[in-house]
N, C-alpha and C. Protein backbone atom coordinates (compact mmCIF):
# COMPACT_ATOMS: atom_id res chain seq x y z
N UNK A 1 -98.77 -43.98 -68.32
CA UNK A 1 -99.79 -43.04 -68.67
C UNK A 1 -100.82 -43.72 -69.56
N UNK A 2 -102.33 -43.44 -69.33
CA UNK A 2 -103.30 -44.22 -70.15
C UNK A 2 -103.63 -42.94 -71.20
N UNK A 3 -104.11 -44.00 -72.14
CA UNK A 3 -104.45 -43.12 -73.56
C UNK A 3 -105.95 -43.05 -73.56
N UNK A 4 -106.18 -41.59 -73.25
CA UNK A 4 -107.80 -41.71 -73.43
C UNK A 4 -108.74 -40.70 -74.16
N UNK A 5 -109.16 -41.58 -75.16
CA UNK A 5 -109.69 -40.52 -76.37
C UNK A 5 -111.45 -41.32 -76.39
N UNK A 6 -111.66 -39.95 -77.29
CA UNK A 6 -113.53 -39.96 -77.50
C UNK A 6 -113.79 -38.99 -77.78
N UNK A 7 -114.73 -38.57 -78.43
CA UNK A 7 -115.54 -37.00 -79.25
C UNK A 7 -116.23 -36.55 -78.12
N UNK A 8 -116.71 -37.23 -77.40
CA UNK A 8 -118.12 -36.82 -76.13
C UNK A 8 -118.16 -37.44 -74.80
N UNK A 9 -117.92 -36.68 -73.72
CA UNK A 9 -117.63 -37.16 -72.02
C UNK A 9 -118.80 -36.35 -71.07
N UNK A 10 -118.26 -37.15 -70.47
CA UNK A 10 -119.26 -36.21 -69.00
C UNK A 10 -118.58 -36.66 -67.99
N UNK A 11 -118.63 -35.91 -66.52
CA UNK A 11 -118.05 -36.11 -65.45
C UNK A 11 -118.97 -35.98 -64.41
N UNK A 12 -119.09 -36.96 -63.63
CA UNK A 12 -120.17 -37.01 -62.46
C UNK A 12 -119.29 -36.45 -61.09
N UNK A 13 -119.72 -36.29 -60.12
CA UNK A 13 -119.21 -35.77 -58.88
C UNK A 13 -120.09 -36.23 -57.94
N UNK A 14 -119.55 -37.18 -57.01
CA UNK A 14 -120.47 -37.85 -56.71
C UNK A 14 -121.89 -38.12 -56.73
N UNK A 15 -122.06 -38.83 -57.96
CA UNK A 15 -122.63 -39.27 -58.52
C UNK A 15 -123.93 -38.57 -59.63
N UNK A 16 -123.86 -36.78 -59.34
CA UNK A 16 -124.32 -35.57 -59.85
C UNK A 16 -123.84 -35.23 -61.29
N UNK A 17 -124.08 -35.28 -61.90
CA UNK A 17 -123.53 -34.96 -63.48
C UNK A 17 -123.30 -33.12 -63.33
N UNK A 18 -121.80 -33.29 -63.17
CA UNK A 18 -121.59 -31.80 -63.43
C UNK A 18 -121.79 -31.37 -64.79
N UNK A 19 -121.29 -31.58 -65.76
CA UNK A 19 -120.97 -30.90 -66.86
C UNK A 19 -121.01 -32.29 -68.49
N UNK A 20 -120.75 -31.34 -69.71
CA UNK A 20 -120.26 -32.36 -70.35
C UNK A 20 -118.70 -31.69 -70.83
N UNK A 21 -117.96 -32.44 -71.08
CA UNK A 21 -117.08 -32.26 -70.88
C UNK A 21 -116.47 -31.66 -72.52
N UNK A 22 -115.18 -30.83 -72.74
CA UNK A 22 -114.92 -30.12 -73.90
C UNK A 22 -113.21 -30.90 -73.68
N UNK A 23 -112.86 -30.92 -72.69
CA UNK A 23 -111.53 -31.63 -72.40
C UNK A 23 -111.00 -32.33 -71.56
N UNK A 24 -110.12 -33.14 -71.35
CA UNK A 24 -110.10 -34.12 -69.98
C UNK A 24 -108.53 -34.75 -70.48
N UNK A 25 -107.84 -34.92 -69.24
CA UNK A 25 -106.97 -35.68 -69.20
C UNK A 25 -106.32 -36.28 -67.86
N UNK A 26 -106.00 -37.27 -68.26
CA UNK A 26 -105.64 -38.38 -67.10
C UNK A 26 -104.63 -38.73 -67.39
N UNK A 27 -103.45 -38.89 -66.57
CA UNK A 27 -102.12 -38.77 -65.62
C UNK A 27 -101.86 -39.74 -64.62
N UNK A 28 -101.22 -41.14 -65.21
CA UNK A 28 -101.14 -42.63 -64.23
C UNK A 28 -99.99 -42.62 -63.29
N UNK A 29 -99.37 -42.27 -62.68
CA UNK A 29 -97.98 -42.13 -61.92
C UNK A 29 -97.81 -43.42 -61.32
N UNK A 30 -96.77 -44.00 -61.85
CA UNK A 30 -96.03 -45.22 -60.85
C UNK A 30 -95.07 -44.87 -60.06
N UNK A 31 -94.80 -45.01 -58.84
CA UNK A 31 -93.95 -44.40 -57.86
C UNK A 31 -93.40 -45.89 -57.77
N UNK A 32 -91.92 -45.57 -57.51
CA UNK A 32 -90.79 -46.66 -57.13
C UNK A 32 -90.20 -46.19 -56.30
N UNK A 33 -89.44 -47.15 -55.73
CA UNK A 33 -88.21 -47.10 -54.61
C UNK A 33 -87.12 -47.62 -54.97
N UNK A 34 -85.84 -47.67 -54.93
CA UNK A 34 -84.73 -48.51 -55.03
C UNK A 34 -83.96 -49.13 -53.45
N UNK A 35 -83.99 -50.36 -53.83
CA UNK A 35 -83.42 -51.55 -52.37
C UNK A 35 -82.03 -51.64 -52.63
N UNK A 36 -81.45 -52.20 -51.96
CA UNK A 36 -79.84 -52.52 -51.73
C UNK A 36 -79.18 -51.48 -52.08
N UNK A 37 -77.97 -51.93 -52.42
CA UNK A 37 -77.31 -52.90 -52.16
C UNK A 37 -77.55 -53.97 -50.80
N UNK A 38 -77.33 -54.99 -51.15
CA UNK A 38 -77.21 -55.86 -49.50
C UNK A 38 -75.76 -56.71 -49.48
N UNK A 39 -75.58 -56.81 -48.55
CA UNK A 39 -74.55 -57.57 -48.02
C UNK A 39 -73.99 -58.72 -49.04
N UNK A 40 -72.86 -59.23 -49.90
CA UNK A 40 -73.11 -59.95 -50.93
C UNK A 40 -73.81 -59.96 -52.38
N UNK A 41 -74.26 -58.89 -52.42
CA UNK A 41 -75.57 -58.61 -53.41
C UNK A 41 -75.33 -57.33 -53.91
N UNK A 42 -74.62 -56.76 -54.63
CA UNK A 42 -74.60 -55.18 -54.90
C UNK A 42 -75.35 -54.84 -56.02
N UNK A 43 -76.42 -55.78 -56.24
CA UNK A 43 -77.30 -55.26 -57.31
C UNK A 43 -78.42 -54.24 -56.46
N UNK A 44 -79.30 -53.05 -57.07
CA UNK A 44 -80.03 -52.50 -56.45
C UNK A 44 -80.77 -52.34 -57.62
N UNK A 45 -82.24 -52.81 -57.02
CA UNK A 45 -83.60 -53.36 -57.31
C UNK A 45 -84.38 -52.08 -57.21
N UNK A 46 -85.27 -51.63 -58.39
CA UNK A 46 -86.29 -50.92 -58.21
C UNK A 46 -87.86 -51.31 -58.03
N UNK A 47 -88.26 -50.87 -57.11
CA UNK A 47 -89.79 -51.97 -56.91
C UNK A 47 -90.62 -50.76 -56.99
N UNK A 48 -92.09 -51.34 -57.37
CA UNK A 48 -93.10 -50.70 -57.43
C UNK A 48 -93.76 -50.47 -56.05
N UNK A 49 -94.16 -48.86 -55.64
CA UNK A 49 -94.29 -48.20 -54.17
C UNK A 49 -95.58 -47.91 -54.51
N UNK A 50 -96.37 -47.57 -55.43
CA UNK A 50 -97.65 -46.87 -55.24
C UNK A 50 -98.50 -46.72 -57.20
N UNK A 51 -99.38 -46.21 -56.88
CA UNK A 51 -100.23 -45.57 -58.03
C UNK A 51 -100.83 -44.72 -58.23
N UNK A 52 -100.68 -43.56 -58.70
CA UNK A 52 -101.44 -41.85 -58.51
C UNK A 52 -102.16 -41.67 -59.75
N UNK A 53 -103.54 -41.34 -60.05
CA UNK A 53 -103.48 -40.16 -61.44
C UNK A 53 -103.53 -38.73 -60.84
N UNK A 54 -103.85 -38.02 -61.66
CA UNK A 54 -104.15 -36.66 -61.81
C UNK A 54 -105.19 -36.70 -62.93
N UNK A 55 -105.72 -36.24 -62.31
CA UNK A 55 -107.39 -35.62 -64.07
C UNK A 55 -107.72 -34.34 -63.61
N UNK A 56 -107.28 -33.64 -65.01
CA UNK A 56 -107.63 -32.21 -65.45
C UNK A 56 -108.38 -32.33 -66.30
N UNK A 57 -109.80 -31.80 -66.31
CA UNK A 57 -110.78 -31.16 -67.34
C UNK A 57 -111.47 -30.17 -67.36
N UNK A 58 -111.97 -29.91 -68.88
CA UNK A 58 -112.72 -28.87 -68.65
C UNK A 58 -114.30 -28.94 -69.17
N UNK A 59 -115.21 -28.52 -69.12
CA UNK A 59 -116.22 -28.60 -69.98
C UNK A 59 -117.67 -27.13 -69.69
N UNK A 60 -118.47 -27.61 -69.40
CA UNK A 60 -119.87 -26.58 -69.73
C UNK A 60 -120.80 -27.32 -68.73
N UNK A 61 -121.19 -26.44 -68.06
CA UNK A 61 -122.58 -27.07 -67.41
C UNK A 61 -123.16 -26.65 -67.80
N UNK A 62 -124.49 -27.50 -68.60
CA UNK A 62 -125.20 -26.55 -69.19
C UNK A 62 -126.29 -25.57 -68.56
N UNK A 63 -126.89 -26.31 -67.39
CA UNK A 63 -127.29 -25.40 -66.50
C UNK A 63 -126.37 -24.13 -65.41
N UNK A 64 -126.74 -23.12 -65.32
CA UNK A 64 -125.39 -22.35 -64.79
C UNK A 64 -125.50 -22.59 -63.27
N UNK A 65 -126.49 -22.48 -62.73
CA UNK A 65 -126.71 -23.06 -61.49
C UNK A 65 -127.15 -24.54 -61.07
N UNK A 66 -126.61 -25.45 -61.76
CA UNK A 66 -127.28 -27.01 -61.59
C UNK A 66 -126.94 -27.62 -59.80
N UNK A 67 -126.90 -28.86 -59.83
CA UNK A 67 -126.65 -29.54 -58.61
C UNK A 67 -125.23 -29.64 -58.77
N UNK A 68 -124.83 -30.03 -59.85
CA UNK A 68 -123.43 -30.15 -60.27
C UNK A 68 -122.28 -29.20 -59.56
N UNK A 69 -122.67 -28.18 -59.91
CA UNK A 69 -122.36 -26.84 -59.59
C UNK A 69 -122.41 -26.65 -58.18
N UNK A 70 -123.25 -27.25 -57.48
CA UNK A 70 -122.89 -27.08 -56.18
C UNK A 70 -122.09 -27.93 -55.20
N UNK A 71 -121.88 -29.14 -56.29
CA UNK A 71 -121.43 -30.47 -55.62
C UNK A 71 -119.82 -29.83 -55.48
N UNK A 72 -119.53 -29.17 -56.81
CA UNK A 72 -117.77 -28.81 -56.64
C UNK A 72 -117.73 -28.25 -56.14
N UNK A 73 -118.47 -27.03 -56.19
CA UNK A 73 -118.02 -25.75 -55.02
C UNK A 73 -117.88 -26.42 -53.65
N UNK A 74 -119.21 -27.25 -52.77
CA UNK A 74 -119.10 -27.81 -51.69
C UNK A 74 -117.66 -28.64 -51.48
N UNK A 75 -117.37 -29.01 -52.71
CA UNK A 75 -116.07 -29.69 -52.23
C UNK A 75 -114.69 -29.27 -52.12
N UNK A 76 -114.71 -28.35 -52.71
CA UNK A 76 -113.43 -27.57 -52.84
C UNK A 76 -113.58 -26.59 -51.90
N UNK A 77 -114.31 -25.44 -51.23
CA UNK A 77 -114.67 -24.92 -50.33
C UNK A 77 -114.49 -25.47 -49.25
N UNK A 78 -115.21 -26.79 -48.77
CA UNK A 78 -115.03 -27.44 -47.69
C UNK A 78 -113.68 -28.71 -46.67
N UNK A 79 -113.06 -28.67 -48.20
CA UNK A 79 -112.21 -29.26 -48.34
C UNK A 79 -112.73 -31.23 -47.90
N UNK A 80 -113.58 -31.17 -48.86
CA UNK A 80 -114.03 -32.50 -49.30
C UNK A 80 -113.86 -33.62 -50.47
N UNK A 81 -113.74 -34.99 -49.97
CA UNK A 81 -113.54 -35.66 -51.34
C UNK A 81 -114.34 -35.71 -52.21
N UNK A 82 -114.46 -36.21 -53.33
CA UNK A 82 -115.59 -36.12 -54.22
C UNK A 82 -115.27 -37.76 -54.55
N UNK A 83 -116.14 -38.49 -54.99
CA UNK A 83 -116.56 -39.62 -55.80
C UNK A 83 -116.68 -39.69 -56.92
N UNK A 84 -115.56 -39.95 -58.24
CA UNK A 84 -115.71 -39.10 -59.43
C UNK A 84 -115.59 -40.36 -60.48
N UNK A 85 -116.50 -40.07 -61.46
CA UNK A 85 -116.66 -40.95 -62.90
C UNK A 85 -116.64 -39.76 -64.12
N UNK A 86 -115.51 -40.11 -64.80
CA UNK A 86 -115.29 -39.84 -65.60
C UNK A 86 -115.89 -40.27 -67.08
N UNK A 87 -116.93 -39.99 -67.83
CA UNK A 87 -117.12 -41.25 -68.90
C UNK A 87 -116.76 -40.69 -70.09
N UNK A 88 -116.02 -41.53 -71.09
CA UNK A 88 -115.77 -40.49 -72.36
C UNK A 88 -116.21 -41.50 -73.55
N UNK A 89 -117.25 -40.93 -74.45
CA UNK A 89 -117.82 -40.88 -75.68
C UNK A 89 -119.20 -41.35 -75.17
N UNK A 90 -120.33 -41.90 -75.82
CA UNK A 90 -121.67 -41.68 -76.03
C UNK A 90 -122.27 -43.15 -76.71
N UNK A 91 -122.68 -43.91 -76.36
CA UNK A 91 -122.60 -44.47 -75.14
C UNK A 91 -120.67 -44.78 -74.63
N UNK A 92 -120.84 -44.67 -73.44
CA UNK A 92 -119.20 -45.10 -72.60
C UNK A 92 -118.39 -46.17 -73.63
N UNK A 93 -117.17 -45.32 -74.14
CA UNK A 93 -116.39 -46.30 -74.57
C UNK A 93 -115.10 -46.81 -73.45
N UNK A 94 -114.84 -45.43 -72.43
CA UNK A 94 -113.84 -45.61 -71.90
C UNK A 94 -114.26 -44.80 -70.25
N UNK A 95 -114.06 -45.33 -69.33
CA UNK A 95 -114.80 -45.00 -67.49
C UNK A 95 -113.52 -44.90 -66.57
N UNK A 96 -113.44 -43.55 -66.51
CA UNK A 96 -112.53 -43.47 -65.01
C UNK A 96 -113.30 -43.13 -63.93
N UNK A 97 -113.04 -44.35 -62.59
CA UNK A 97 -113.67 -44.13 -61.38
C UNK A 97 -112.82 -44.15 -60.63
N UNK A 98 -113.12 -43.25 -59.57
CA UNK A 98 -112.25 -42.85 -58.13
C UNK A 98 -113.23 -42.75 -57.45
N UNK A 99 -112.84 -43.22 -55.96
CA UNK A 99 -113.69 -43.29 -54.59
C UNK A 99 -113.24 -41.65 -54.18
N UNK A 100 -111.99 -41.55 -54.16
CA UNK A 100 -111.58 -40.25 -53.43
C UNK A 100 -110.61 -39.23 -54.47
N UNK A 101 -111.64 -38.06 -55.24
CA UNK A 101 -110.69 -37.36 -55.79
C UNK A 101 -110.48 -35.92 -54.76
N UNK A 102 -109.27 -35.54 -54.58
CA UNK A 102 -109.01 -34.76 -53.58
C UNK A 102 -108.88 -33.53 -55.01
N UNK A 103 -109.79 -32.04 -54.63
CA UNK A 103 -109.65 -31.46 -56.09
C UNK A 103 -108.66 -30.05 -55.48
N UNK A 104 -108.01 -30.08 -56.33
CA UNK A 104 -106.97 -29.11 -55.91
C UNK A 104 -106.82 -27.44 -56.75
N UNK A 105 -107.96 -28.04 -57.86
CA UNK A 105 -108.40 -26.39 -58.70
C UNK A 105 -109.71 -26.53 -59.27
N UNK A 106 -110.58 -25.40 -58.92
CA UNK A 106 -111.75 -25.53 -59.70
C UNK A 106 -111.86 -24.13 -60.04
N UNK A 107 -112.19 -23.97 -61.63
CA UNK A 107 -112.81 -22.61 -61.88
C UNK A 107 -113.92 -22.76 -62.72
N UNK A 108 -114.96 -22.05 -61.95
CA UNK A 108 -116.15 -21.97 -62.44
C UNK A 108 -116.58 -20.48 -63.26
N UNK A 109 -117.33 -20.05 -64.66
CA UNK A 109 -117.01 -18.77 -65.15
C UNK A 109 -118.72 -19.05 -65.53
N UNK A 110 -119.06 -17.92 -66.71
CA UNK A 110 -120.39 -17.78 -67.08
C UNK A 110 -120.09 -16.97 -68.32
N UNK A 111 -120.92 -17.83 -69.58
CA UNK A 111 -120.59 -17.76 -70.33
C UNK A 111 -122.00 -17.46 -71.27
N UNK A 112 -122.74 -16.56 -71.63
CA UNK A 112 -124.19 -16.32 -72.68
C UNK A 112 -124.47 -17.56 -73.47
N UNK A 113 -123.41 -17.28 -74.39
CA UNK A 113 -123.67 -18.19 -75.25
C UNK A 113 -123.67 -20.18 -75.22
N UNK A 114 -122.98 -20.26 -74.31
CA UNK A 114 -122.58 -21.50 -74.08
C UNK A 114 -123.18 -22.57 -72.35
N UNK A 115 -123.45 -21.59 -71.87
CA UNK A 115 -123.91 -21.64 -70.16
C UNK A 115 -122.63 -21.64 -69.29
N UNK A 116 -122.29 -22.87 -68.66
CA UNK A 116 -121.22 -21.96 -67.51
C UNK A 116 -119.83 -22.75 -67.61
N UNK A 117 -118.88 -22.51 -68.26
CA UNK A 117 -117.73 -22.92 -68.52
C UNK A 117 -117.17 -23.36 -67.11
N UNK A 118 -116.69 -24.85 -66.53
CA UNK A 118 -115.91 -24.55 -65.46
C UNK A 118 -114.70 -25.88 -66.26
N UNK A 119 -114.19 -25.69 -64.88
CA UNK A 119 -112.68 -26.29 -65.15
C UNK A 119 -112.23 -27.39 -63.91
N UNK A 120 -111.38 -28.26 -63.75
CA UNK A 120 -111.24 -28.97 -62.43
C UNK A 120 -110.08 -29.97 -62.23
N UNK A 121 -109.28 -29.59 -61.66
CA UNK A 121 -107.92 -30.41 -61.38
C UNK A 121 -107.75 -31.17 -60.11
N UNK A 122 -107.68 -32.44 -59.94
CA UNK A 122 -107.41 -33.26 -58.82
C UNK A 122 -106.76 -34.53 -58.72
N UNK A 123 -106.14 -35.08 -57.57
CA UNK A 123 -105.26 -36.24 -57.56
C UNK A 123 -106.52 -36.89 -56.60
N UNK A 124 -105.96 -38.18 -57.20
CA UNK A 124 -106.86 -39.74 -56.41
C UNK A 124 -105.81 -39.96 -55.37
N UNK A 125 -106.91 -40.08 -54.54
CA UNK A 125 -106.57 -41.10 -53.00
C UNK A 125 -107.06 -42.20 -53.15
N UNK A 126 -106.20 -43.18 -53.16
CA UNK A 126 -106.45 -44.70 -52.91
C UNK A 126 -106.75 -45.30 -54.15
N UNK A 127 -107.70 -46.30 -54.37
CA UNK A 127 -108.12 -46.67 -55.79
C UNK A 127 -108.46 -46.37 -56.92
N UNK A 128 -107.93 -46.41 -57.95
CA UNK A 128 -108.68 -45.62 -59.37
C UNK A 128 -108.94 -46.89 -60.16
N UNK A 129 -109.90 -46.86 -61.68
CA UNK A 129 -109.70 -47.31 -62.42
C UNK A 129 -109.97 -46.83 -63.81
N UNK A 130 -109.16 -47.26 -64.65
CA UNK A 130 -109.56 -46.78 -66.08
C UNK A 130 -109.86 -47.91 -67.17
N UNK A 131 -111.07 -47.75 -67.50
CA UNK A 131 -111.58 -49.04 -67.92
C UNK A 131 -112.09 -48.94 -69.93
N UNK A 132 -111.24 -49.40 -71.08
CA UNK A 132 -112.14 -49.11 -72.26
C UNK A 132 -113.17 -50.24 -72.09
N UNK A 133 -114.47 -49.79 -72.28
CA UNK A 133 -115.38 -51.17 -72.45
C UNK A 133 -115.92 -50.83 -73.80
């Protein structure tokens, strides 16, 4: 699991700045397998099978109807990937990028005081990275 902290984020959707962000978290999963026993060999080996996150956040768009706003709906509606950068603090101390986040919850609300509260849960297909620079 990566440790990822900062006062100030934003989350793009392919490549659209949805929101800035109020919360976020990221979820590294190492998947294993176990081999053998073999013939002569009764030791059994656990090997590394794969790499998953999960990123749940939440934040504010500050526009209630932005592009942002339409990028998630289109994707979750349509059942589309999104292209997602995560950046957290001001300038980027720390960048999660995914080619393919598959999003599996989005709630979008409306809020007076604040503009439009949404929310967004999804697992990566294929490559991620989490980078402090």
């Amino acid at each position: 699991m990566a440790v990822v902290e900062g006062t100030s984020g934003e989350v793009r959707f392919n490549t659209v700045v949805t929101g800035k962000l109020t919360s976020i978290e990221i979820s590294i999963d190492q998947d294993t397998a176990t081999q053998g026993p073999y013939i002569g060999d009764p030791n059994i080996d656990t090997v590394r099978t794969g790499l998953s996150a999960t990123v749940t956040g939440e934040g504010v768009m500050e526009t209630p109807t932005n592009a942002g706003q339409q990028e998630v709906l289109d994707a979750i509606q349509d059942g589309t990937d999104v292209a997602t950068v995560v950046e957290i603090g001001d300038p980027a101390e720390q960048t999660f990028t995914c080619a393919t986040l598959l999003l599996t919850n989005v709630t979008i609300g409306l809020d007076t005081g604040e503009g439009a509260p949404f929310s967004f849960e999804g697992v990566t297909s294929g490559a991620f990275t989490l980078v402090a620079t």
